[in-house]
C-alpha atoms as a PDB file:
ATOM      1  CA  UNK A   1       7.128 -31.731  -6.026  1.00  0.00           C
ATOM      2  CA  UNK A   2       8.945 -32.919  -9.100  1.00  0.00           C
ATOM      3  CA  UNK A   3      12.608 -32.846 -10.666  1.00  0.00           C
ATOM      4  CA  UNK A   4      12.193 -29.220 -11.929  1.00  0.00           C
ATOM      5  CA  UNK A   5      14.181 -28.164 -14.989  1.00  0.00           C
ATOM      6  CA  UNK A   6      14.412 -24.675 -16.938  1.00  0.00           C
ATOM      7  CA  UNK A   7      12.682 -23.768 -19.996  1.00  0.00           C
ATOM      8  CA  UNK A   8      16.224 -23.353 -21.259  1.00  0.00           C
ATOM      9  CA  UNK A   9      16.811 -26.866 -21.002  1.00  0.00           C
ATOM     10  CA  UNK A  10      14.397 -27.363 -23.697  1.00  0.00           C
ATOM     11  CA  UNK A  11      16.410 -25.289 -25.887  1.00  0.00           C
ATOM     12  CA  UNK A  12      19.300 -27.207 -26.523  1.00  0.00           C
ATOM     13  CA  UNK A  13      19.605 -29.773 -29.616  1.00  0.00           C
ATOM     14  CA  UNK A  14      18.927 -33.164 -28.862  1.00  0.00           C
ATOM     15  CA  UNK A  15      16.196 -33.224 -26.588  1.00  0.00           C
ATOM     16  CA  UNK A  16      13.313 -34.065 -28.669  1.00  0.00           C
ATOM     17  CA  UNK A  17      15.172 -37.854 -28.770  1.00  0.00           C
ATOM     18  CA  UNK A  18      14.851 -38.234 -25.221  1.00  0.00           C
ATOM     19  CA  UNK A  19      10.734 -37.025 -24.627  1.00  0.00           C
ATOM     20  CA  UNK A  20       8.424 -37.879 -27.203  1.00  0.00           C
ATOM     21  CA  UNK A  21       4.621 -36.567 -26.920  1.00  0.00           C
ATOM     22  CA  UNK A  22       3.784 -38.972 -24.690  1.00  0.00           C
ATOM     23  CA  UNK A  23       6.166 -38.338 -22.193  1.00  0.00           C
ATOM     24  CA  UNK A  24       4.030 -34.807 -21.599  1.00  0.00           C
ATOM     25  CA  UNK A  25       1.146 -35.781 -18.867  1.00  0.00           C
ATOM     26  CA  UNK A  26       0.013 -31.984 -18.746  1.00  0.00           C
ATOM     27  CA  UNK A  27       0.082 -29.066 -16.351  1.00  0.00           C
ATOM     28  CA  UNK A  28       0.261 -28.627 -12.741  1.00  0.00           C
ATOM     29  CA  UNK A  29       0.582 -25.977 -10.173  1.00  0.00           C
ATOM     30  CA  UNK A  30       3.230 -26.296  -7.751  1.00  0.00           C
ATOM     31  CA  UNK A  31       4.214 -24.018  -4.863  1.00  0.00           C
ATOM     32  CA  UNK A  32       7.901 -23.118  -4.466  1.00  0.00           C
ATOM     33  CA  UNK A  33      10.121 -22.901  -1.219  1.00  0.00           C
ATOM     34  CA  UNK A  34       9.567 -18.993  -1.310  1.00  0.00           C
ATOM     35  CA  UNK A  35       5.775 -19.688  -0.784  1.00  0.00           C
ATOM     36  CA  UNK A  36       5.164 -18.391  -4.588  1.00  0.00           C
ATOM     37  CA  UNK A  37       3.068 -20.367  -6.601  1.00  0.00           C
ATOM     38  CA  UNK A  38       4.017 -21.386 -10.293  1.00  0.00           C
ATOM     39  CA  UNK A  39       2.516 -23.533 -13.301  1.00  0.00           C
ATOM     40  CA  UNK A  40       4.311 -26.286 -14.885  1.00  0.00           C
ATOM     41  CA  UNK A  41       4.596 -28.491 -17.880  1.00  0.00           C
ATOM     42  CA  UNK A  42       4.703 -32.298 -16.846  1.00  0.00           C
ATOM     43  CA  UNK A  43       6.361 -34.647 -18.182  1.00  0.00           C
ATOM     44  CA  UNK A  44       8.092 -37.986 -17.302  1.00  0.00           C
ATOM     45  CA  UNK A  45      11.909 -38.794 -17.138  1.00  0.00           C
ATOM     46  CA  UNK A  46      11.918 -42.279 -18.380  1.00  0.00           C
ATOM     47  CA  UNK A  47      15.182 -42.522 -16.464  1.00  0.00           C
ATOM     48  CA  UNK A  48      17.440 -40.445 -14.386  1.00  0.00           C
ATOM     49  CA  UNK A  49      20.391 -41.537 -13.011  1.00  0.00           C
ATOM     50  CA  UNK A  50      22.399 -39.472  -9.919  1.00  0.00           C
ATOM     51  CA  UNK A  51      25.500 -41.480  -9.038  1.00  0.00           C
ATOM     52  CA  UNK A  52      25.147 -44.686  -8.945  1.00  0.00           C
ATOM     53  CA  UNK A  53      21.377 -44.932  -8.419  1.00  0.00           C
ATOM     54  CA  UNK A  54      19.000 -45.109 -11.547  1.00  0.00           C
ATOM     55  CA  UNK A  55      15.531 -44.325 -11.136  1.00  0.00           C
ATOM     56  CA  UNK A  56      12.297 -45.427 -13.618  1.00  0.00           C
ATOM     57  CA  UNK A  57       9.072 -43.272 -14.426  1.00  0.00           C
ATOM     58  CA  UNK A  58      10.109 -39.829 -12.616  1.00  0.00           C
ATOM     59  CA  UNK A  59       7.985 -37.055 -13.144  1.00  0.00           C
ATOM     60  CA  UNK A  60       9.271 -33.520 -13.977  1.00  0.00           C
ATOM     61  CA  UNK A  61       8.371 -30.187 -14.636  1.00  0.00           C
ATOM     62  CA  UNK A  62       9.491 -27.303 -16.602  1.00  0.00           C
ATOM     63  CA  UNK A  63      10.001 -24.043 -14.316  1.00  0.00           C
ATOM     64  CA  UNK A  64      10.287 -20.269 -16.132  1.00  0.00           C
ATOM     65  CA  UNK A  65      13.750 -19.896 -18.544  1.00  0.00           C
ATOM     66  CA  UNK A  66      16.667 -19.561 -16.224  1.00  0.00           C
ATOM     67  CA  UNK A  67      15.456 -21.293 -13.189  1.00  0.00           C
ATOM     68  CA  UNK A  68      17.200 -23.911 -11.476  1.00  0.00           C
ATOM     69  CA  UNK A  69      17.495 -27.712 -11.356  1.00  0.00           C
ATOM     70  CA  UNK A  70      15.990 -29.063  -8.486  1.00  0.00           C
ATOM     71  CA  UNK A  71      15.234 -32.815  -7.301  1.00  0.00           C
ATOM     72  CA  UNK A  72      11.497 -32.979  -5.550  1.00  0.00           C
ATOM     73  CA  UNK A  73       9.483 -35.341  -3.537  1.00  0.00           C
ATOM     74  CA  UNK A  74       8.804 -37.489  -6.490  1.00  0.00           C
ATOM     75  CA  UNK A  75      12.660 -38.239  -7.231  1.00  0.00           C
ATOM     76  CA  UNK A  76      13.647 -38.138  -3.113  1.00  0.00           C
ATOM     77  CA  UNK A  77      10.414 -40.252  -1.459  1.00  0.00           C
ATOM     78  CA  UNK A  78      11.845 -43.238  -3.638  1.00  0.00           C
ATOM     79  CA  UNK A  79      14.564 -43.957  -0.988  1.00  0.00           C
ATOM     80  CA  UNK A  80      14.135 -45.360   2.383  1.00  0.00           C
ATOM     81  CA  UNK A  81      16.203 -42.112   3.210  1.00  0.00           C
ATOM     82  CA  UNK A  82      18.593 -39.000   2.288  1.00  0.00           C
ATOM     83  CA  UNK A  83      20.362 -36.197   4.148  1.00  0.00           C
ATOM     84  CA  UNK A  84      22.170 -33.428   2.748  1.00  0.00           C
ATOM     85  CA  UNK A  85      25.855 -33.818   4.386  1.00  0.00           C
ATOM     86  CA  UNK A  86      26.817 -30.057   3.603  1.00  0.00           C
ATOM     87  CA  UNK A  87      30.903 -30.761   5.295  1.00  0.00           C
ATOM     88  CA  UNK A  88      30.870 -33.245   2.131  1.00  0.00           C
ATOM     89  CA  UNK A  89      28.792 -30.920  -0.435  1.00  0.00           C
ATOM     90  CA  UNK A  90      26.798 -34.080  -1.080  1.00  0.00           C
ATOM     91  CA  UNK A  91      23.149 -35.619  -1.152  1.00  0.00           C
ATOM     92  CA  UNK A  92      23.472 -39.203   0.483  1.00  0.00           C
ATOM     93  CA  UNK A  93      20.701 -41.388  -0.584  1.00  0.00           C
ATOM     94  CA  UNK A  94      19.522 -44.984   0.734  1.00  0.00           C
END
């Protein structure tokens, strides 16, 4: 699973300076929480930052216009741990 973004992000100006060609590795198939199956553009976020913590080299994927934004394995299996503390409305991340 990667950091999943909507076709419609790719419609705003401004976002050809942040991927260049290179940053597209391709497609992939990828099976959502719903058990439906979908295919993917990939591409790498050079950097993403969430709070305070700034990750290198994550790979992403662009889901059907409208979908959501969602943070997968390949953003969350870079910490030592996380929990979702839903009293707070927060991701904690170590």
């Amino acid at each position: 699973m990667h950091a999943i973004s909507s076709a419609d992000h790719f419609r705003w100006p401004g976002y050809e300076s942040l991927l260049s060609r290179t940053d597209f590795l391709g497609k992939e198939n990828y099976v959502l929480g719903d058990g439906s199956t979908l295919t993917g553009l990939v591409f790498r976020i050079k950097s993403l930052k969430v709070g305070d913590r700034v990750l290198e080299d994550v790979k992403g994927s662009v889901s059907p216009a409208s979908g959501s934004l969602l943070l997968g394995q390949s953003f969350l299996r870079r910490f030592r741990s996380w929990w979702i503390d839903n009293a707070r409305g927060v991701i904690v991340l170590n």
